[in-house]
Protein backbone atom coordinates (compact mmCIF):
# COMPACT_ATOMS: atom_id res chain seq x y z
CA UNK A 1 36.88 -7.04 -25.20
CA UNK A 2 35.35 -3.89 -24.76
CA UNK A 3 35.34 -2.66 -28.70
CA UNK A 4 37.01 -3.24 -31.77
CA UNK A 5 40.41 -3.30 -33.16
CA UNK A 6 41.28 -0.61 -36.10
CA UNK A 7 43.65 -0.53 -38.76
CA UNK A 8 45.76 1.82 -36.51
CA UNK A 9 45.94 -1.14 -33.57
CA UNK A 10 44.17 0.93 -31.56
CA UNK A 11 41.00 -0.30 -29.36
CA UNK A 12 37.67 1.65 -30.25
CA UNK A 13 34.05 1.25 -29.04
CA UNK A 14 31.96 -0.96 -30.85
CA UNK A 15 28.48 0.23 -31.45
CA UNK A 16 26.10 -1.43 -28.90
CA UNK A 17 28.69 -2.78 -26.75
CA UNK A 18 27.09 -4.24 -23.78
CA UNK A 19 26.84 -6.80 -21.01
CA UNK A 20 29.92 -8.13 -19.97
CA UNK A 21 31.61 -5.44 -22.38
CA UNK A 22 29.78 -2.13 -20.81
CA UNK A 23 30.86 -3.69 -17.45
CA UNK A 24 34.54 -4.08 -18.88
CA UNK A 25 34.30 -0.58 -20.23
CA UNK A 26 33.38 0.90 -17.03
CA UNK A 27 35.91 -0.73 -14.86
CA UNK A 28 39.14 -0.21 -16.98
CA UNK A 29 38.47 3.14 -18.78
CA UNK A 30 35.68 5.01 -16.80
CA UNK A 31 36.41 4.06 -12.97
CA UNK A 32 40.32 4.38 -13.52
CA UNK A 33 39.54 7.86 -14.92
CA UNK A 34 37.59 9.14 -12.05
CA UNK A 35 39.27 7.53 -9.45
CA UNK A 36 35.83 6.13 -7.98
CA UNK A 37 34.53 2.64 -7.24
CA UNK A 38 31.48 1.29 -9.42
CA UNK A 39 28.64 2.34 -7.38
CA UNK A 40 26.16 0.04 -5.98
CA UNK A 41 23.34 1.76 -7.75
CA UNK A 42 22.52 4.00 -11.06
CA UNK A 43 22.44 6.91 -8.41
CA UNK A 44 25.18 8.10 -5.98
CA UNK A 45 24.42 9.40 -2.58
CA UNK A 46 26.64 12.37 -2.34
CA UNK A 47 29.62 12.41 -0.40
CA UNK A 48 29.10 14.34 3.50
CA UNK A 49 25.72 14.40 3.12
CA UNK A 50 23.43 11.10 3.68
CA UNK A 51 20.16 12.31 2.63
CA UNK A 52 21.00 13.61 -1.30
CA UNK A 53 20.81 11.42 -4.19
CA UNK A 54 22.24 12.06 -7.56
CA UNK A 55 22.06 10.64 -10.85
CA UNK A 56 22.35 11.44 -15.15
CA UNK A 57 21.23 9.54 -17.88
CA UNK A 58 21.23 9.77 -21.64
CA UNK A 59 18.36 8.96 -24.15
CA UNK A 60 19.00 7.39 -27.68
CA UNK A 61 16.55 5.32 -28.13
CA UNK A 62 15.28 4.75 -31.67
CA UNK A 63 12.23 5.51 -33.17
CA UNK A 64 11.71 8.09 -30.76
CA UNK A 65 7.97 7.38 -30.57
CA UNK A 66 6.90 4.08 -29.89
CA UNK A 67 3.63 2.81 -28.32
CA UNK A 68 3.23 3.90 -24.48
CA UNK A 69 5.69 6.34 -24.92
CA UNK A 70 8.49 8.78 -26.86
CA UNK A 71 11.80 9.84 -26.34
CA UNK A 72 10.77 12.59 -23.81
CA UNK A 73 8.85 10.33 -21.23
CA UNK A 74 11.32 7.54 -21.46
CA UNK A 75 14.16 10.44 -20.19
CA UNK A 76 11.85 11.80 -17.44
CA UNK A 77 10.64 8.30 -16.30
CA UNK A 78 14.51 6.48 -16.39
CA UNK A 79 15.68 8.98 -14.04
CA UNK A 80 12.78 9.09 -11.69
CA UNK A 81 13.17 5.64 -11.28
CA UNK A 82 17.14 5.19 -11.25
CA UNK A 83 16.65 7.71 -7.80
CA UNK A 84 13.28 5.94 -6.78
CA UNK A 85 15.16 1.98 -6.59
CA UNK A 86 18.20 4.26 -4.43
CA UNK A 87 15.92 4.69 -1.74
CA UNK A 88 15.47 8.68 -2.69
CA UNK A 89 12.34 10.53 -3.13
CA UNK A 90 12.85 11.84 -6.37
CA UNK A 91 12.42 15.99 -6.85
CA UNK A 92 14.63 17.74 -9.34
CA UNK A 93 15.23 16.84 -12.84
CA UNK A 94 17.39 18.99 -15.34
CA UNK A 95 16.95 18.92 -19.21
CA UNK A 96 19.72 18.56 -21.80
CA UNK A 97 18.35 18.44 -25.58
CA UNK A 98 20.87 17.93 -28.59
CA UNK A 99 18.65 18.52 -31.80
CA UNK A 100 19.52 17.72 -35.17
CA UNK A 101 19.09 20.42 -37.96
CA UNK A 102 15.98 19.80 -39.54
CA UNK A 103 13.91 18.34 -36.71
CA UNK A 104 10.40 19.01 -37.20
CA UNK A 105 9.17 22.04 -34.35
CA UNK A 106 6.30 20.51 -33.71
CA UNK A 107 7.83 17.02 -32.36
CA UNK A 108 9.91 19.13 -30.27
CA UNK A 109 6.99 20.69 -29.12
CA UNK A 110 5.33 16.90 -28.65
CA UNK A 111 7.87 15.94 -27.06
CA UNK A 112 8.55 19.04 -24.74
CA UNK A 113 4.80 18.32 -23.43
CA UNK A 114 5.36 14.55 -22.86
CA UNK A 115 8.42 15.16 -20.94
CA UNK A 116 6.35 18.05 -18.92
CA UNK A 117 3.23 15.59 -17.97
CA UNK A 118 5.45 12.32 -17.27
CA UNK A 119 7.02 14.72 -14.75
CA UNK A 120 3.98 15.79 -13.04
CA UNK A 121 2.61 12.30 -13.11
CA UNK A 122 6.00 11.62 -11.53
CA UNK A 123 5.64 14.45 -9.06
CA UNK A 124 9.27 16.02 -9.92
CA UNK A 125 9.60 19.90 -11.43
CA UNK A 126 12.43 20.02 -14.46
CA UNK A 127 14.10 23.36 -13.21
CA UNK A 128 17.03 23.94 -15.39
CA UNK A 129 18.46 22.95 -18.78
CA UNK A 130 20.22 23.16 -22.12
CA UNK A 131 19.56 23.31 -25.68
CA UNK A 132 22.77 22.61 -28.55
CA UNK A 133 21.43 22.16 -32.20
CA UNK A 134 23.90 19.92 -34.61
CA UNK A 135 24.03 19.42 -38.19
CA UNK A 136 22.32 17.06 -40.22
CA UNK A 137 23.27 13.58 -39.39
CA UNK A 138 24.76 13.58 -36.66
CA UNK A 139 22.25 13.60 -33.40
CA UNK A 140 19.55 11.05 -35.45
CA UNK A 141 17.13 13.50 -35.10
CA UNK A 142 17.42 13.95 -31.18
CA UNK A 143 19.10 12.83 -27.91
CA UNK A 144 18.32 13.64 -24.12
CA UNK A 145 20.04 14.20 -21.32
CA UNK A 146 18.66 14.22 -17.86
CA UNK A 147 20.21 14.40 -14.59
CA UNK A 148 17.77 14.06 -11.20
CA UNK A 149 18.04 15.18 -7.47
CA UNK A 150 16.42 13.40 -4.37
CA UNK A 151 16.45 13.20 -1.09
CA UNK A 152 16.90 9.87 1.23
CA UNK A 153 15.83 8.99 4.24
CA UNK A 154 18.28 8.06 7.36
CA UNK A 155 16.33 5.33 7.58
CA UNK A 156 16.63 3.37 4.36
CA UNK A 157 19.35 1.04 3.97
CA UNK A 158 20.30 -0.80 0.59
CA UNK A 159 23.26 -1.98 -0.49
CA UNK A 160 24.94 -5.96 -1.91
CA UNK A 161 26.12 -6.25 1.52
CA UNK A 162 22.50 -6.30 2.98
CA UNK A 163 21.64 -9.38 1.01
CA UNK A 164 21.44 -13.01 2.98
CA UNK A 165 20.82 -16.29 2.15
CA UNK A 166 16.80 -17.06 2.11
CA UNK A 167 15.80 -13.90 0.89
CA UNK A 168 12.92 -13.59 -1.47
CA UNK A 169 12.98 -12.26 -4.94
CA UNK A 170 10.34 -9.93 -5.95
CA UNK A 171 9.58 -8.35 -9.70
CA UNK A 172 6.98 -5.46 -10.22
CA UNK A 173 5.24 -6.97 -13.41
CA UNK A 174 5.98 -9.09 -16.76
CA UNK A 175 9.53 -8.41 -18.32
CA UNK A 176 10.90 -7.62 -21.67
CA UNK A 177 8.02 -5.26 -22.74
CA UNK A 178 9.87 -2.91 -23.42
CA UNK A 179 12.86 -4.08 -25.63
CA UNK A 180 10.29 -6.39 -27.45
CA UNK A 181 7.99 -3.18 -28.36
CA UNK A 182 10.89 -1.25 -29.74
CA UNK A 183 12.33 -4.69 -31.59
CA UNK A 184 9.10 -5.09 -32.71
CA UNK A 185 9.14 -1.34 -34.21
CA UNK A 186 11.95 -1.97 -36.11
CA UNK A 187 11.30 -4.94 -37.51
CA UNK A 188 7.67 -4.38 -38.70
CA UNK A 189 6.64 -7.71 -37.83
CA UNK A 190 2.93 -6.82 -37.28
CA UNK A 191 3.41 -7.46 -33.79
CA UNK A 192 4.32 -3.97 -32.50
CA UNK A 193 1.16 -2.49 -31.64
CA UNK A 194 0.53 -5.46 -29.75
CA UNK A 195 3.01 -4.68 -27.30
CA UNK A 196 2.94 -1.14 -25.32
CA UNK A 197 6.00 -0.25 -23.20
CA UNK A 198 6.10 -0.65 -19.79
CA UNK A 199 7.31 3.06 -19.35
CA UNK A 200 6.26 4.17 -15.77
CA UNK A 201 7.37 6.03 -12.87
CA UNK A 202 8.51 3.83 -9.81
CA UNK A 203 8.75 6.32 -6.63
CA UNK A 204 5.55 5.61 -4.99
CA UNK A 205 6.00 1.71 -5.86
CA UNK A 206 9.10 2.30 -4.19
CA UNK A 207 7.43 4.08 -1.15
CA UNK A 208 5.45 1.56 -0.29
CA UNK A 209 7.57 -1.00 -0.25
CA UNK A 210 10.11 0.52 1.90
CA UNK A 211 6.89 1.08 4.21
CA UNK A 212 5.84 -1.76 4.36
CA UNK A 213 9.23 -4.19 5.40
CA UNK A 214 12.97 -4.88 4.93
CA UNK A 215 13.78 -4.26 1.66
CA UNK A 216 17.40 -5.22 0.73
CA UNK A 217 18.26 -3.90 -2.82
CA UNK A 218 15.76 -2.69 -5.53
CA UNK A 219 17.17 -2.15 -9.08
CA UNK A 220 15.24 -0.82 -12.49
CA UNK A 221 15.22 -3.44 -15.01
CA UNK A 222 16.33 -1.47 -17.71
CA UNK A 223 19.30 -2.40 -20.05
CA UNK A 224 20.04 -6.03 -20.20
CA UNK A 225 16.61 -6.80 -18.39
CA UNK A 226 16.04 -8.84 -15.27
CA UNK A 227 18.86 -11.20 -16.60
CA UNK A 228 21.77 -8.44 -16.19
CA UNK A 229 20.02 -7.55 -12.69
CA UNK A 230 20.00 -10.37 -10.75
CA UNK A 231 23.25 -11.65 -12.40
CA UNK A 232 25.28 -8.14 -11.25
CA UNK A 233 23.48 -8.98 -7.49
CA UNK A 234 24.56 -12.53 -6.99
CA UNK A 235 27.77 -11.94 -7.84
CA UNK A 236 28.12 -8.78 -5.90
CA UNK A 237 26.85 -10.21 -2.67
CA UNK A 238 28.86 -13.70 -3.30
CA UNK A 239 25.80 -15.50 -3.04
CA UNK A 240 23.50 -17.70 -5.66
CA UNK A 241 19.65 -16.57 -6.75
CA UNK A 242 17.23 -19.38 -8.03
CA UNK A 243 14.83 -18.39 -10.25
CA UNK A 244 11.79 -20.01 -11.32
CA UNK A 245 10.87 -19.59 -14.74
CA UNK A 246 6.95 -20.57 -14.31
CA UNK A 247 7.14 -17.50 -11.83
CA UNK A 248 8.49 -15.33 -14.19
CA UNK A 249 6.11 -13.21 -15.81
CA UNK A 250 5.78 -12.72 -19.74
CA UNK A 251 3.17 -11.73 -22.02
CA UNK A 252 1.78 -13.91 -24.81
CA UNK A 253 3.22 -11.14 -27.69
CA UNK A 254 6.58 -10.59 -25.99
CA UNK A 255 7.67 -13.89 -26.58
CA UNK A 256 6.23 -14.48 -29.95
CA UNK A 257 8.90 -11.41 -30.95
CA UNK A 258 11.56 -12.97 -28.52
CA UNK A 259 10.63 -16.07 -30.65
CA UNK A 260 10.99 -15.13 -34.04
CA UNK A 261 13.98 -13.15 -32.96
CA UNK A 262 16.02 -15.23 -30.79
CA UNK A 263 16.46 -13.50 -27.90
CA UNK A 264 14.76 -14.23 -24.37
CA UNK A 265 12.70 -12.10 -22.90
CA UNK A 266 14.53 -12.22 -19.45
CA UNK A 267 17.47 -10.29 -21.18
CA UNK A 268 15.18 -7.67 -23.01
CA UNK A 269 14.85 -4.08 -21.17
CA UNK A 270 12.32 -2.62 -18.67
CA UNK A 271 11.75 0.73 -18.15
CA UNK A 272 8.73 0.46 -15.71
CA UNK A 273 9.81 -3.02 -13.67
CA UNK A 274 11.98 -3.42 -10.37
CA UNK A 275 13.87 -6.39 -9.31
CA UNK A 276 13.88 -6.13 -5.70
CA UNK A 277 15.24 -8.63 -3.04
CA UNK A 278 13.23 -8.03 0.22
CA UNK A 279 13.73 -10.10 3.96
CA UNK A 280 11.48 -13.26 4.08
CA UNK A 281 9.45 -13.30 6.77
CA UNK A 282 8.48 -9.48 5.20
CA UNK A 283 7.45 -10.96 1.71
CA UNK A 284 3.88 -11.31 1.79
CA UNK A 285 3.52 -7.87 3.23
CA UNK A 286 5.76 -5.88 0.80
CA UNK A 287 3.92 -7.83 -2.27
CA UNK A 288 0.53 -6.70 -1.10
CA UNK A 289 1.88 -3.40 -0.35
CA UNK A 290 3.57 -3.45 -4.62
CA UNK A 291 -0.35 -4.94 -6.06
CA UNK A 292 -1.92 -1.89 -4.21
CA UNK A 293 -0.01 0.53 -6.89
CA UNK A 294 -0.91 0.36 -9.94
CA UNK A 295 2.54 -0.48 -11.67
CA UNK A 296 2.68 -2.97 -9.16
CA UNK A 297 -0.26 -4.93 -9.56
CA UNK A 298 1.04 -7.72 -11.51
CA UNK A 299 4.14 -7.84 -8.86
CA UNK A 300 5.34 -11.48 -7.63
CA UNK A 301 7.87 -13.99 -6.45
CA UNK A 302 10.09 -15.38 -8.86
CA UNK A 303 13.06 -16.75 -6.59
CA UNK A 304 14.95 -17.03 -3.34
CA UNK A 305 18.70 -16.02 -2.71
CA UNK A 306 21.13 -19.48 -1.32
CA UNK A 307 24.11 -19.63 0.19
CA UNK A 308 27.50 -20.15 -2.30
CA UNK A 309 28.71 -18.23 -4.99
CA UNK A 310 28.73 -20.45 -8.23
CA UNK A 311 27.16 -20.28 -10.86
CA UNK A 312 25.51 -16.97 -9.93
CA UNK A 313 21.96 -17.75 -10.90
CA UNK A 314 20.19 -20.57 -12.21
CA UNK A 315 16.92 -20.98 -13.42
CA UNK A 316 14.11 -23.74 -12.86
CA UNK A 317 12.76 -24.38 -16.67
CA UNK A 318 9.09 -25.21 -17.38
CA UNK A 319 10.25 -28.54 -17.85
CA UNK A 320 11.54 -29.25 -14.28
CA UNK A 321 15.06 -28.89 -14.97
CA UNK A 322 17.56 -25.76 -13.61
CA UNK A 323 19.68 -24.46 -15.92
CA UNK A 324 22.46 -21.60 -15.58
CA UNK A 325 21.09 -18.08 -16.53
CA UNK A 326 24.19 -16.39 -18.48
CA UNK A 327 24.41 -12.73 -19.95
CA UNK A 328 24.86 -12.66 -24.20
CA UNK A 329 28.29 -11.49 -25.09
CA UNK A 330 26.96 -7.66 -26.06
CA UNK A 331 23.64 -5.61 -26.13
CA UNK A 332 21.30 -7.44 -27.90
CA UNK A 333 19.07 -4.72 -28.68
CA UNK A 334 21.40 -1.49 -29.13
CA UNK A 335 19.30 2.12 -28.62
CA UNK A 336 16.34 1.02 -26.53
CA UNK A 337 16.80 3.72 -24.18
């Protein structure tokens, strides 16, 4: 269930409803709303016209400043990237602020000039926006929205359908940074400044790999980390994706959080890593192509795509034996984003 029951009988949303739930969510409330199929990726190519890409997000994430990053870089970065793993070359972002009374000027300043130099790092102009102030309580200090605008090539092709059996999968770096630097935040276990978010720009990463071979499907590893990812692709392209956990890359602090919290760091957010699923005999090529980039330089293999359907991914433990990779029930860590 999507939600919880009230007194009333009615359904309501239950505060960070995710996973299988946010799936749920978007198929029988959103979708049947808009009349429109669940899109292959977090950005819609636009109707009549091949070469535009389109996409919105919203920020929430609490604290707003965390190490590697704040609210304001996170929003700019998220929708580079949510264009960049489409195929697009990102160009365009708008700005939506809803600020809380009493918000201190100068973090809005801050802020303002993050958001302004992740976008030139990201080589995108923010050309229009919005600003709505609310009363106390009732924006946690501040939320962003951004939408983005880029432009595709004819040439690119990704899609489910483009995935085969005996394709390689890739991953741009280690995973779970950042969920386990904002867990770490807000549980003060000494650990936090330890672990710096992964918060980066993809497009050129992106670039290069389309350059350099067949690249089937690239997703951000952002909510419900490289867990949700490959888990939505098997099962969208009917077939099964091995993983190899020894592949898998993780550092040392990320999983002494994911330790003392529970969780694993394969289902904790990115918001600088792509999953992408590339043609075989292309691998080597479009890995050396990723470690020439900067974001990419810890890039590597970490599975191969087989024929069949069920389960949808498993996973090769350190200790030699595979093991079905399934989703948690809900968000683990609500407001990382």
């Amino acid at each position: 269930m999507t939600g919880q029951t009230s007194v009333s009988g009615q359904v309501t949303l239950a505060h960070g409803s995710g996973g299988r739930a946010s799936r749920e969510l978007l198929r029988t409330v959103i979708e049947s709303s808009f009349g429109h199929a669940v899109t292959q990726h977090d950005s819609a190519v636009v109707a009549g016209s091949d070469s535009l890409a389109i996409t919105t997000d919203t920020f929430v994430v609490s604290p707003r400043h965390f190490p590697g990053g704040d609210i304001g870089r996170l929003a700019v970065f998220g929708t580079v990237n949510d264009l960049a793993v489409a195929g697009a070359d990102p160009r365009y972002l708008t700005c939506g602020l809803v600020l809380e009374e009493g918000l201190e000027l100068s973090e809005l300043a801050g802020i303002c000039s993050s958001m302004a130099t992740a976008a030139a790092e990201a080589g995108v102009d923010i050309v229009a926006g919005d600003t709505k102030v609310v009363a106390r309580g009732q924006a946690d200090g501040m939320y962003i929205n951004t939408a983005g605008v880029g432009f595709v090539d004819d040439r690119v092709h990704l899609g489910f359908e483009e995935i085969r059996p005996g394709d390689v999968v890739l991953v741009s770096g280690d995973v779970g940074r950042h969920g386990a630097c904002v867990a770490g935040m807000r549980q003060d276990f000494g650990l936090s400044h330890d672990i710096h978010s992964d918060c980066a720009p993809l497009a050129q990463l992106c670039r290069v790999m389309l350059e350099a071979g067949t690249v089937r499907y690239m997703r951000d590893a952002t909510r419900g980390g490289l867990g949700a990812v490959v888990t939505e692709l098997a099962l969208a392209s009917g077939t099964r994706f091995q993983l190899v956990e020894d592949d898998i890359p993780v550092q040392g602090a990320v999983r002494a959080v994911c330790e003392l919290l529970g969780l694993s760091p394969l289902h904790l957010a990115c918001e600088g890593r792509l999953v992408a699923v590339v043609a075989e005999p292309d691998a080597d090529a479009i890995l050396a192509a990723m470690r020439s980039i900067d974001v990419g330089s810890g890039s590597c293999r970490i599975g191969v795509v087989r024929e069949g359907d069920e389960p949808p991914v498993t996973l090769l433990t350190y200790l030699g034996v595979e093991t079905v990779l399934s989703l948690p029930a809900g968000e683990l860590l609500p407001r990382i984003c």
